[in-house]
C-alpha atoms as a PDB file:
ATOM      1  CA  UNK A   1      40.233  12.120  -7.909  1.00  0.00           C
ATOM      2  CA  UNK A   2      38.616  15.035  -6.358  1.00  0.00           C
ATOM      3  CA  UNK A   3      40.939  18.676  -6.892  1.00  0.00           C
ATOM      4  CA  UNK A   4      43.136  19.375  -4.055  1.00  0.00           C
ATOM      5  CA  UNK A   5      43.964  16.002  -3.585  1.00  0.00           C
ATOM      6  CA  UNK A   6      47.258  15.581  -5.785  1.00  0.00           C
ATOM      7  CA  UNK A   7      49.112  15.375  -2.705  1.00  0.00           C
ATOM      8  CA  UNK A   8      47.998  11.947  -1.814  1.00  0.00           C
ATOM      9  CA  UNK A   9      49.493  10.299  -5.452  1.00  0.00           C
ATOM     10  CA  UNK A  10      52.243   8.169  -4.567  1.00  0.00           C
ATOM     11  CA  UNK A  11      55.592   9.773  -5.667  1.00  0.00           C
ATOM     12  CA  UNK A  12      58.626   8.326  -7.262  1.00  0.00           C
ATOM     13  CA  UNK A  13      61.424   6.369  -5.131  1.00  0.00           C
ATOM     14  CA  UNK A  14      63.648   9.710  -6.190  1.00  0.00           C
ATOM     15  CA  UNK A  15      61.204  12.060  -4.703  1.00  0.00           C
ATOM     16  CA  UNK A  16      60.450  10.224  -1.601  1.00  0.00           C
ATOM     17  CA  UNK A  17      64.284  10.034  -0.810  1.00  0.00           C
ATOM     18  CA  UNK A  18      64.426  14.393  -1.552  1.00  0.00           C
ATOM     19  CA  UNK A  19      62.217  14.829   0.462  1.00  0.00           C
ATOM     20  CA  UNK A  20      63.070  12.931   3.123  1.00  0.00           C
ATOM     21  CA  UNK A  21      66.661  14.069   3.153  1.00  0.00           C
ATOM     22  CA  UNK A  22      65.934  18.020   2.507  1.00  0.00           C
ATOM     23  CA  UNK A  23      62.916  17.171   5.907  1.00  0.00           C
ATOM     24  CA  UNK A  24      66.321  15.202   8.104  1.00  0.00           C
ATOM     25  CA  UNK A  25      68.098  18.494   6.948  1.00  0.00           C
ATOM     26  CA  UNK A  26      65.812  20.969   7.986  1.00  0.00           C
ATOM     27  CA  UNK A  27      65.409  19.376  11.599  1.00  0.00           C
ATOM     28  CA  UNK A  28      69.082  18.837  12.201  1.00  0.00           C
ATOM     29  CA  UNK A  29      69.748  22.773  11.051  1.00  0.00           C
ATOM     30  CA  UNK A  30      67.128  23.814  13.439  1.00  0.00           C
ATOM     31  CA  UNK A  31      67.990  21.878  15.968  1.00  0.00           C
ATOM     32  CA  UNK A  32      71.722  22.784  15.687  1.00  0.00           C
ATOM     33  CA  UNK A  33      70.290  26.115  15.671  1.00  0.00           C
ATOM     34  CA  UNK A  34      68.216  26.308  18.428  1.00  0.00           C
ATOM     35  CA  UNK A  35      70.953  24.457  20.652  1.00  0.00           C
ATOM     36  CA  UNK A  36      73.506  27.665  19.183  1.00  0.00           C
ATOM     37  CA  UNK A  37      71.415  30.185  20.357  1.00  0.00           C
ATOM     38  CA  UNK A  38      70.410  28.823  23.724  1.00  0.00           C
ATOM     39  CA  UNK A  39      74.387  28.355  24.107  1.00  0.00           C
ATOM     40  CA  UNK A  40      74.510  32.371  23.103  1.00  0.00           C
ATOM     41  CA  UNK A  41      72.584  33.068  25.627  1.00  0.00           C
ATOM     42  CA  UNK A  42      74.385  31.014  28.540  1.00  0.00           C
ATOM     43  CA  UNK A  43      77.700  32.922  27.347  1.00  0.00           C
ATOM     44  CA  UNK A  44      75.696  36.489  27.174  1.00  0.00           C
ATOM     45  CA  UNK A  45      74.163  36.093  30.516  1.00  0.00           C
ATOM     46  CA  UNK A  46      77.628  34.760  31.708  1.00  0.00           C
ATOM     47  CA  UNK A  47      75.548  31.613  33.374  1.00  0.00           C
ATOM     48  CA  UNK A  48      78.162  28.810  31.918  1.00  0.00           C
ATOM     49  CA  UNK A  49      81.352  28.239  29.742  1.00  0.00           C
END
């Protein structure tokens, strides 16, 4: 294998589900997030609620 390229082994059944779980978590945060502050906003500007 060429350097740079240790990325592309295969990883352990262990790994895979990490990082799969920690990647679901990061989107949900964000997205939970994201939908917080737009709901901030509404409230601030006094649009909704």
């Amino acid at each position: 294998m060429q350097i740079g390229y240790d990325y592309l082994i295969m990883r352990t059944r262990y790994m895979h589900r990490f990082l799969r779980t920690t990647g679901m978590f990061l989107v949900v945060s964000g997205a939970t997030l994201l939908a917080l502050g737009f709901a901030y906003y509404l409230y601030a500007e006094g649009v909704g609620f």
